[in-house]
N, C-alpha and C. Protein backbone atom coordinates (compact mmCIF):
# COMPACT_ATOMS: atom_id res chain seq x y z
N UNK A 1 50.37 7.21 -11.19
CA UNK A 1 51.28 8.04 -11.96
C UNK A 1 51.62 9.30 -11.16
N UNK A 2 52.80 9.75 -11.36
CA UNK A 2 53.33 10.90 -10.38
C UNK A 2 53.37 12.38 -11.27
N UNK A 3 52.45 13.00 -10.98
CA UNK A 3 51.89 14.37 -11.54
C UNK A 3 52.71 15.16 -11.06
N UNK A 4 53.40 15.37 -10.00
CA UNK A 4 53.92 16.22 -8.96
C UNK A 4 55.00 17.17 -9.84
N UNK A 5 56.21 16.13 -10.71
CA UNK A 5 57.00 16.54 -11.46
C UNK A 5 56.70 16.86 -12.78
N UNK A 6 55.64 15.92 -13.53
CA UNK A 6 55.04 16.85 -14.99
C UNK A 6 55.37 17.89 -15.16
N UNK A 7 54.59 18.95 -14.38
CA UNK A 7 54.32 20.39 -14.87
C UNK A 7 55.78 21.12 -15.26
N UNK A 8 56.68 20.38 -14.62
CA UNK A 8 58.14 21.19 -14.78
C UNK A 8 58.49 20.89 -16.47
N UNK A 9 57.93 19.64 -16.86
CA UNK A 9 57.98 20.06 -18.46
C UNK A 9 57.21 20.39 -19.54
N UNK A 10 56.33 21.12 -18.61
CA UNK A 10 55.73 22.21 -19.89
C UNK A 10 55.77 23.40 -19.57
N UNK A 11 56.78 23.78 -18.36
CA UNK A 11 57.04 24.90 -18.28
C UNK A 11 58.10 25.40 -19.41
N UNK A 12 57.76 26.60 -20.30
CA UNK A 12 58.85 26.96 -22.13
C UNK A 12 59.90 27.91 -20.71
N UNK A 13 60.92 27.53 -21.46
CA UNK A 13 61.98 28.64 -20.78
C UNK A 13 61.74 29.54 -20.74
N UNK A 14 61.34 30.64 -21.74
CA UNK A 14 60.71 32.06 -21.75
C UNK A 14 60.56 32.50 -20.25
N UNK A 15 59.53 31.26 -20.21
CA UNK A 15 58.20 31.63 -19.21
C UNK A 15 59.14 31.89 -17.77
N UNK A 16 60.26 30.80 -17.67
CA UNK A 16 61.41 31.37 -16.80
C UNK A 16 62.21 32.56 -16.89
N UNK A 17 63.08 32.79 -17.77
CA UNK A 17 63.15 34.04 -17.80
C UNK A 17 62.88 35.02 -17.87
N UNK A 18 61.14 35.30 -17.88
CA UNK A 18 60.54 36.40 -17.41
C UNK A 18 61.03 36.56 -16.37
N UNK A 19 60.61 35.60 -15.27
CA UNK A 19 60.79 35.86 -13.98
C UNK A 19 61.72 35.75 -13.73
N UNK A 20 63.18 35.66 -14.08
CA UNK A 20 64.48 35.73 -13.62
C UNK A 20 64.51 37.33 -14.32
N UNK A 21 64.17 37.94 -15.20
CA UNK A 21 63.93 39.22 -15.52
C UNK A 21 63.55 40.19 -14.92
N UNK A 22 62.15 39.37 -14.41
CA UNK A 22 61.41 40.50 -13.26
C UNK A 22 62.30 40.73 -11.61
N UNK A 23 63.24 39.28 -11.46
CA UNK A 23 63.52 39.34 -10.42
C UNK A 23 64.46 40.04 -9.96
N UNK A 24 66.03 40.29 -11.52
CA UNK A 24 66.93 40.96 -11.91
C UNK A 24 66.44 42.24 -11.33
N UNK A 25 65.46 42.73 -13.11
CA UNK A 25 64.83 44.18 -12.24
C UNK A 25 64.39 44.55 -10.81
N UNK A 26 63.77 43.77 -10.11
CA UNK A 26 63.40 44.24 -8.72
C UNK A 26 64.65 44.28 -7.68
N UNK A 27 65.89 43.41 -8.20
CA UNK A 27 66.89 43.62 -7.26
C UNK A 27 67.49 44.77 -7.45
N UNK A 28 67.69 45.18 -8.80
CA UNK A 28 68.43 46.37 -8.97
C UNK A 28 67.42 47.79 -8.58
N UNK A 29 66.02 47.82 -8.87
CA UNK A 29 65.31 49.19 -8.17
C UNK A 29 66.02 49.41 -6.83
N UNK A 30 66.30 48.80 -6.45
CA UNK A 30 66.89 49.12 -4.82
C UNK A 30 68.28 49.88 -4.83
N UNK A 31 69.45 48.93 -5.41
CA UNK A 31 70.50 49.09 -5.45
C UNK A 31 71.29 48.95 -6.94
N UNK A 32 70.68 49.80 -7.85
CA UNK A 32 71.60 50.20 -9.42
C UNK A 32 72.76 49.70 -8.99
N UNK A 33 73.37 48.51 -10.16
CA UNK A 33 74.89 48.11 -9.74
C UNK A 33 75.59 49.17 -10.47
N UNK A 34 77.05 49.22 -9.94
CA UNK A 34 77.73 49.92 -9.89
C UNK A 34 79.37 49.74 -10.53
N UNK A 35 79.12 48.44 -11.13
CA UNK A 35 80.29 47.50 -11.54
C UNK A 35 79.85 46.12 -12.12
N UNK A 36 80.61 45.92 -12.60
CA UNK A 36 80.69 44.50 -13.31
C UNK A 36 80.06 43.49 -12.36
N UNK A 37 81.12 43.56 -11.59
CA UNK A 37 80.94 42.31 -10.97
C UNK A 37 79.86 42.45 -10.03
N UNK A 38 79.15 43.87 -9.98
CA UNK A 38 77.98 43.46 -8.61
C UNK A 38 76.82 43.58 -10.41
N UNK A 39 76.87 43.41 -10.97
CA UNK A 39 75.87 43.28 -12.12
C UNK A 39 75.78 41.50 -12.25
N UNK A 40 77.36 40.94 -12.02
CA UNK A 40 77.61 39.37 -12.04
C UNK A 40 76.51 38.92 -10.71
N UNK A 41 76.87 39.61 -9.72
CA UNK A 41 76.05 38.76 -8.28
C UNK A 41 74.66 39.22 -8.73
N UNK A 42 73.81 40.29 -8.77
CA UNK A 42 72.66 40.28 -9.11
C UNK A 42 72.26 39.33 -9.90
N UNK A 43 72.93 38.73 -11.03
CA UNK A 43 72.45 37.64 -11.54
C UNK A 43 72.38 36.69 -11.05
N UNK A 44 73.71 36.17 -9.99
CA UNK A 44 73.73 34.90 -9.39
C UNK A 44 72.43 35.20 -8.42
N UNK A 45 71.98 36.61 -7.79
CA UNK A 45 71.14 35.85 -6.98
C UNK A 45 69.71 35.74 -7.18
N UNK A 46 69.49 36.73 -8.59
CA UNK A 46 68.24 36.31 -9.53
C UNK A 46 68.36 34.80 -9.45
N UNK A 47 69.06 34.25 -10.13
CA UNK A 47 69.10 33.02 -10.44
C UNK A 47 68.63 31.87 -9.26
N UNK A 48 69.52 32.35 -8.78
CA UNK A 48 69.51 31.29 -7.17
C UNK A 48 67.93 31.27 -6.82
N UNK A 49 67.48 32.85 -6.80
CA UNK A 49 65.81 33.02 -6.44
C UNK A 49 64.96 32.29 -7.34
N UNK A 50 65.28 32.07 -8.63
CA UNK A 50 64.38 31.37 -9.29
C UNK A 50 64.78 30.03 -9.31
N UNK A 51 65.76 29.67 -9.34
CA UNK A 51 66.11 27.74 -9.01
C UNK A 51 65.59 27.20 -7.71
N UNK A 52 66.02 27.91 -6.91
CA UNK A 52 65.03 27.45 -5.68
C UNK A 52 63.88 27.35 -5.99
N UNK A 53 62.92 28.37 -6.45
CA UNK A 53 61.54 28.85 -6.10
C UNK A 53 61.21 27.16 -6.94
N UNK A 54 61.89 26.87 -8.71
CA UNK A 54 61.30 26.16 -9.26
C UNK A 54 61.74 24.91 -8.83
N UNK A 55 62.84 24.53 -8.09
CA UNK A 55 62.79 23.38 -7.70
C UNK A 55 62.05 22.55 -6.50
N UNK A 56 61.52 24.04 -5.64
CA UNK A 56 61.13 23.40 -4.41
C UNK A 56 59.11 23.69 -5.19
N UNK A 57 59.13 23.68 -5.72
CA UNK A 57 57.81 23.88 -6.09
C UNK A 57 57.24 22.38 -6.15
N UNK A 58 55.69 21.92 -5.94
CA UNK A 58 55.76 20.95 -6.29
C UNK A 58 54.12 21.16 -7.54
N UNK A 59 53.66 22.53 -8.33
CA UNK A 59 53.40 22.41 -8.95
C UNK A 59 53.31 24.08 -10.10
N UNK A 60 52.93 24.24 -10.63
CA UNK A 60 53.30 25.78 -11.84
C UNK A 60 52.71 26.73 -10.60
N UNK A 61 51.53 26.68 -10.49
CA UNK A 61 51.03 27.47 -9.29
C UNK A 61 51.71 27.76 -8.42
N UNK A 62 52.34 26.95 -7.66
CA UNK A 62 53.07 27.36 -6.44
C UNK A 62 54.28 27.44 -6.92
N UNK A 63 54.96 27.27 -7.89
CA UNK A 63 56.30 28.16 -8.35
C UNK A 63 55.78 30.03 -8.93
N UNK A 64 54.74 29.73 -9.30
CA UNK A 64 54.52 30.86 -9.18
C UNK A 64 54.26 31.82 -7.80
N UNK A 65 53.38 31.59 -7.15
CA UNK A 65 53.14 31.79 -5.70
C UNK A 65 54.73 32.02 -5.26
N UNK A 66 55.91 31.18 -4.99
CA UNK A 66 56.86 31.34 -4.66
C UNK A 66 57.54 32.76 -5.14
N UNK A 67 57.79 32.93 -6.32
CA UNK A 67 57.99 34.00 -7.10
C UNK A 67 57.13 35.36 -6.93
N UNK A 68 56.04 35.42 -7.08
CA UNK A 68 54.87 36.68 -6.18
C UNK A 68 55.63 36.94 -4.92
N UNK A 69 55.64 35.68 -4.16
CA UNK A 69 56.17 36.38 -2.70
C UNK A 69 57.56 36.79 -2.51
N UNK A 70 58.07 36.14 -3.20
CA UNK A 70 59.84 36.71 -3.19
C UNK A 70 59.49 38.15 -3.75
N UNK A 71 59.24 38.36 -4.73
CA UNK A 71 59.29 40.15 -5.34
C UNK A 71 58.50 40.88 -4.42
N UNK A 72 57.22 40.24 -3.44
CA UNK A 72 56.86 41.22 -2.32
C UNK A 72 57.89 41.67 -1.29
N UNK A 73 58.44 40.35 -1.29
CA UNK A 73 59.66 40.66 -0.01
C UNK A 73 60.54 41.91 -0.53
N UNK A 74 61.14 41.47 -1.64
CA UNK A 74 62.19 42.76 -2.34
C UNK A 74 61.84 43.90 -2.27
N UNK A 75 60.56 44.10 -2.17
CA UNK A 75 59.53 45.55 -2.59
C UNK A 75 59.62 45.78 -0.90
N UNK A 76 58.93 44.87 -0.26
CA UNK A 76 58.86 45.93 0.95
C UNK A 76 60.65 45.55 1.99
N UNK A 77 61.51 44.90 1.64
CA UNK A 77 62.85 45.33 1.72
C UNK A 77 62.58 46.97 1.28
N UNK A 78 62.81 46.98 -0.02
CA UNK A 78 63.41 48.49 -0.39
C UNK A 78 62.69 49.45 0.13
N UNK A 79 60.99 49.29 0.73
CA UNK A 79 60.38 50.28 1.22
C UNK A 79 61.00 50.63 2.84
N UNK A 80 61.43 49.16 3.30
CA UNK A 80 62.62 50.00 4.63
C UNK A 80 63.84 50.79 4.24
N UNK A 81 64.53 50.07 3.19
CA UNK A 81 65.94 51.01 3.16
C UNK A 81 65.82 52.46 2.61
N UNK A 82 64.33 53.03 1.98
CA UNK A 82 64.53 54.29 1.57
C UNK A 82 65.06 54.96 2.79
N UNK A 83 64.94 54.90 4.01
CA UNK A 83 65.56 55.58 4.86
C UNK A 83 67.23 55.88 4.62
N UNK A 84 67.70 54.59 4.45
CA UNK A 84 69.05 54.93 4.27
C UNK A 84 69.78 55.86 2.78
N UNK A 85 68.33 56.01 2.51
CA UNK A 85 68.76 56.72 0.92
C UNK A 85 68.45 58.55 1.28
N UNK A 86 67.69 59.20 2.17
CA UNK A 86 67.10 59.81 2.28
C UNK A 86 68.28 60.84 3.20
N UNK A 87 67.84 62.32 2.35
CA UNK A 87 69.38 62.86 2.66
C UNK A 87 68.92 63.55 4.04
N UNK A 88 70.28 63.74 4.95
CA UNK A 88 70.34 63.80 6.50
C UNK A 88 70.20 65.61 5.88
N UNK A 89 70.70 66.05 4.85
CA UNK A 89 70.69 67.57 5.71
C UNK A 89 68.68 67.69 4.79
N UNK A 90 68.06 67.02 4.25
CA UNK A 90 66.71 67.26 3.90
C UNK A 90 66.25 66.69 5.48
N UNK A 91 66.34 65.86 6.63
CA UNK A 91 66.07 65.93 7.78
C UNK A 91 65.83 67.23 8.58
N UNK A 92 67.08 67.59 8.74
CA UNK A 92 67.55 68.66 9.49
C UNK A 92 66.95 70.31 9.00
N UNK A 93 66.79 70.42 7.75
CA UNK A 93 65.98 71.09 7.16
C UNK A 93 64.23 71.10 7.58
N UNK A 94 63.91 70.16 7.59
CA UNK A 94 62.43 69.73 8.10
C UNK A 94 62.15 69.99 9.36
N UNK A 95 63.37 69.47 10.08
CA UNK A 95 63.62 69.90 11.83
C UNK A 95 63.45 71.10 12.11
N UNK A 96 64.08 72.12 11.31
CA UNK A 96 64.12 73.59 11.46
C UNK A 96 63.02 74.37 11.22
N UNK A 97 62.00 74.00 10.16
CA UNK A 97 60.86 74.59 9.81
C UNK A 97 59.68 73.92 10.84
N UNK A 98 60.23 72.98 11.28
CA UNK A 98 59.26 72.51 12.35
C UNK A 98 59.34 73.99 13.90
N UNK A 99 60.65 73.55 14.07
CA UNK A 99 61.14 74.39 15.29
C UNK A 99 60.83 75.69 14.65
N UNK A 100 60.61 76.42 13.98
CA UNK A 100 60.17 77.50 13.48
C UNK A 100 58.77 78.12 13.35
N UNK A 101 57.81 77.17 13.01
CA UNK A 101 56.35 76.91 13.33
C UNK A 101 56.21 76.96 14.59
N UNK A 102 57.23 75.54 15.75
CA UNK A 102 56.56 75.92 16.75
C UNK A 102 56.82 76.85 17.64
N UNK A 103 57.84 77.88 17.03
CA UNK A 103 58.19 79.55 17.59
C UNK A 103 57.35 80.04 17.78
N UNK A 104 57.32 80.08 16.16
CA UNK A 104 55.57 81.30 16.00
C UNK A 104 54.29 80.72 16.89
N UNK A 105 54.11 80.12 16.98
CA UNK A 105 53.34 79.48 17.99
C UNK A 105 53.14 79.63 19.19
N UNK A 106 54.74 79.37 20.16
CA UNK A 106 54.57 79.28 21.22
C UNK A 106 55.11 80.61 22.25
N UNK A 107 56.18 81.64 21.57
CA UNK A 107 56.57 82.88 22.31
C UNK A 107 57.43 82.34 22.84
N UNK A 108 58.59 82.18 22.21
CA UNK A 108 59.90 81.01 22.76
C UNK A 108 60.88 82.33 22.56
N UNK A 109 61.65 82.91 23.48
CA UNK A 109 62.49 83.79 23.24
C UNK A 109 63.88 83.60 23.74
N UNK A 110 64.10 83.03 24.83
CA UNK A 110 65.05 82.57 25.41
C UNK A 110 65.94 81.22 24.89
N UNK A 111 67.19 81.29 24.87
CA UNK A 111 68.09 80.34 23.98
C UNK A 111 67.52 78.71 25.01
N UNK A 112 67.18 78.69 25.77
CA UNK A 112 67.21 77.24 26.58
C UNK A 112 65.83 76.90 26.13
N UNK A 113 64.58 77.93 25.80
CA UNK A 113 63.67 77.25 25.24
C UNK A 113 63.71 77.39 23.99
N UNK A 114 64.50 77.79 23.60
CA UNK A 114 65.27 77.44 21.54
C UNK A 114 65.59 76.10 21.80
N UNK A 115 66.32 75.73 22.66
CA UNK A 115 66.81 74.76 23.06
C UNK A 115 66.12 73.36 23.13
N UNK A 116 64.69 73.29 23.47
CA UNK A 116 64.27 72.65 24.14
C UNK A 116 62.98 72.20 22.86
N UNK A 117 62.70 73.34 22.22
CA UNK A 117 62.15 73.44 20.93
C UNK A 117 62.89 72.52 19.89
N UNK A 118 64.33 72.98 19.55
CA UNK A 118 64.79 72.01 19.09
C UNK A 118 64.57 70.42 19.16
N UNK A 119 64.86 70.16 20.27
CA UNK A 119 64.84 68.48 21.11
C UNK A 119 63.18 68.22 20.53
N UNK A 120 62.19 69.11 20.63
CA UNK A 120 60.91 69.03 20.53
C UNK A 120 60.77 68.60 18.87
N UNK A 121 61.04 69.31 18.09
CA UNK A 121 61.02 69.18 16.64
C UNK A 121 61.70 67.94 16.38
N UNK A 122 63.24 67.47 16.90
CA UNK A 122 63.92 66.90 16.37
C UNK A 122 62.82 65.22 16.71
N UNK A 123 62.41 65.57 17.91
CA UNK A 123 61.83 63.88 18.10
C UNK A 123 60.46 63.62 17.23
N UNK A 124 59.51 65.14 17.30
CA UNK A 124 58.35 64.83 16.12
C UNK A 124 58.86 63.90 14.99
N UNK A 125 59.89 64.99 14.49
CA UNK A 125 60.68 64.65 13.10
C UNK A 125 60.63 63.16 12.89
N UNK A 126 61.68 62.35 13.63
CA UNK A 126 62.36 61.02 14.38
C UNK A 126 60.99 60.67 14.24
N UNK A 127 60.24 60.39 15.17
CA UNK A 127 58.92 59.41 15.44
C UNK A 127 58.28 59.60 13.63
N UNK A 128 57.85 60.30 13.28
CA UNK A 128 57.24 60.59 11.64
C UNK A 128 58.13 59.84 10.73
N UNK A 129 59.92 60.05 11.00
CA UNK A 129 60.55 59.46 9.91
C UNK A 129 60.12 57.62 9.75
N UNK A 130 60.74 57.77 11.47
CA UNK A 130 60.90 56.07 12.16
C UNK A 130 59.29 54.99 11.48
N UNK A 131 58.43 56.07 11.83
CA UNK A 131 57.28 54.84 11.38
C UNK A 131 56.80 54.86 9.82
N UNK A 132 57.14 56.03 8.88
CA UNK A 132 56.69 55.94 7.70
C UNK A 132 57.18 54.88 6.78
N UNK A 133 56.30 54.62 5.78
CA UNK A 133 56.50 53.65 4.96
C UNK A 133 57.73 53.42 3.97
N UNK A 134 57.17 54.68 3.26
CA UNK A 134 58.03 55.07 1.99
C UNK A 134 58.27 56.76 2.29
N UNK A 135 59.37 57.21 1.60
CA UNK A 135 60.02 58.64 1.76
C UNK A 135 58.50 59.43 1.52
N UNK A 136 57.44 59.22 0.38
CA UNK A 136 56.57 59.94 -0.35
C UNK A 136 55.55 59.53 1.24
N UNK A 137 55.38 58.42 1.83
CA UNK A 137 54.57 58.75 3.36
C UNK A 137 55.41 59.30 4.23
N UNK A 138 56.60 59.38 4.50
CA UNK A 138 57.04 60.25 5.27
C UNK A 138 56.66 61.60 5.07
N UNK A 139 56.93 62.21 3.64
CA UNK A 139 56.64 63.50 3.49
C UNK A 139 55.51 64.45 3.88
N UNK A 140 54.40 63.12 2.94
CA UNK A 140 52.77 63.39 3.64
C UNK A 140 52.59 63.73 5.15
N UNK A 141 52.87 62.59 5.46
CA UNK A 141 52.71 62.78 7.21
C UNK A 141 53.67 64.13 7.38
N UNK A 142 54.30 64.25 7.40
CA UNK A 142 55.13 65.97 7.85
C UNK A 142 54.05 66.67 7.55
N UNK A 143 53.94 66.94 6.16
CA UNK A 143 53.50 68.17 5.48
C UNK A 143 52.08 68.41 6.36
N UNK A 144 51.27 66.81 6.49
CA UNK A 144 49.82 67.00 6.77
C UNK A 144 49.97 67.84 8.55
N UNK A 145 51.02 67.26 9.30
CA UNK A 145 51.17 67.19 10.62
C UNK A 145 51.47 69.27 10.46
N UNK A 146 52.18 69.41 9.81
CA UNK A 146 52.36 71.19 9.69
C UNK A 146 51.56 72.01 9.10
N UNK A 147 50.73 71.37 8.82
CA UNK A 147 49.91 72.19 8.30
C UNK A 147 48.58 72.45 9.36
N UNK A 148 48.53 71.23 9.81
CA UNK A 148 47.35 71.62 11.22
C UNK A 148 48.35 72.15 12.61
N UNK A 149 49.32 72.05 12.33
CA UNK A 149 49.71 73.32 13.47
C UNK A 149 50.12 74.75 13.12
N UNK A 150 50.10 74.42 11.72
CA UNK A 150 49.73 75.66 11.27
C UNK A 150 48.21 76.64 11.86
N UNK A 151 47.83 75.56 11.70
CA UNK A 151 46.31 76.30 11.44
C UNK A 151 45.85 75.81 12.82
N UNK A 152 46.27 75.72 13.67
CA UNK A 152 46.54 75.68 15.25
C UNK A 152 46.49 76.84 16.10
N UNK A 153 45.66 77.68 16.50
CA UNK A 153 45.95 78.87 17.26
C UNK A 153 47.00 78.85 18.57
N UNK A 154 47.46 80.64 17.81
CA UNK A 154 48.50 80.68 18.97
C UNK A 154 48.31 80.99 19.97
N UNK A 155 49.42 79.81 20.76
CA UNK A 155 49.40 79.85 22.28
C UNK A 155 50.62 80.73 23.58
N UNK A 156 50.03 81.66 24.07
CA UNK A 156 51.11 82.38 25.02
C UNK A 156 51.69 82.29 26.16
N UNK A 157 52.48 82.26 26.37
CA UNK A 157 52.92 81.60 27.82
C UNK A 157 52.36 82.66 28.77
C-alpha cells in the first residue's frame, strides 16, 4: 500500500492556510504592499510557496520542514535588505561623529589630515555597515566600537 500520498488527506485546510498566512505575513514584513495589485502578487507568491512546498512533499513532516525553511530564507532575505532601507544621511551622520572622535584624539589640524580622517571614518563606517546583520547590529557594533575609542587615550603627533 502507498503511504507516501495519504497524509495529504488528512491534512484540514485550516492547517494550510495558516501557513499561506504566515507566509503572506513574512513576505510583506519586508516590503508593505503599496497597491492592489502588488497585495494580488504577494498572494500569488504565498501561494505558489505553499503549493510547491505541499506538492513536492512526500510526507506532513517534510511539508512542514519545507515551509520552516522557506520563512528562514524570507527572514534572513530581509535581514540583508535592511541595508537598503537604512537612511544614507543617518550614515553620513555616524561618519562625522566618528571623524570627530578621531580629532579629539589624534591633533588633526590641517585640512589634508581632515581629509584623510574623513576617508578614515568613512571606511570604519563601510566595513561595520558591510558586515552587520541587522540595522540594530550595525548600531551596536558602532556604538560599542566608539565608545572604546572613546575611552582610548589621547594620542599626539
Amino acid at each position: 500500500m502507498d503511504t507516501t500520498s495519504n497524509w495529504r488527506d488528512e491534512v484540514q485546510p485550516a492547517f494550510r492556510q495558516r501557513f499561506f498566512n504566515n507566509i503572506l505575513h513574512n513576505l510583506q514584513l519586508g516590503h508593505p504592499p503599496e497597491s492592489f495589485d502588488e497585495i494580488l502578487e504577494f498572494h500569488k507568491i504565498a501561494h505558489s510557496i505553499e503549493q510547491k512546498s505541499y506538492a513536492g512533499a512526500t510526507s506532513q513532516a517534510e511539508y512542514v520542514m519545507q515551509i520552516a525553511c522557506k520563512m528562514v530564507l524570507m527572514e534572513k532575505a530581509r535581514e540583508r535588505e535592511w541595508r537598503d532601507y537604512f537612511c544614507p544621511d543617518s550614515r553620513q551622520r555616524i561618519v562625522y561623529k566618528i571623524m570627530k572622535l578621531l580629532k579629539r584624539h589624534l591633533d588633526v589640524t590641517d585640512p589634508e589630515g581632515s581629509q584623510e580622517l574623513w576617508r578614515i571614518a568613512e571606511r570604519f563606517e563601510e566595513k561595520i555597515f558591510s558586515k552587520a546583520d541587522t540595522e540594530t547590529d550595525y548600531l551596536r557594533k558602532i556604538t560599542i566600537k566608539m565608545h572604546k575609542m572613546e575611552n582610548t587615550p589621547r594620542r599626539s603627533h
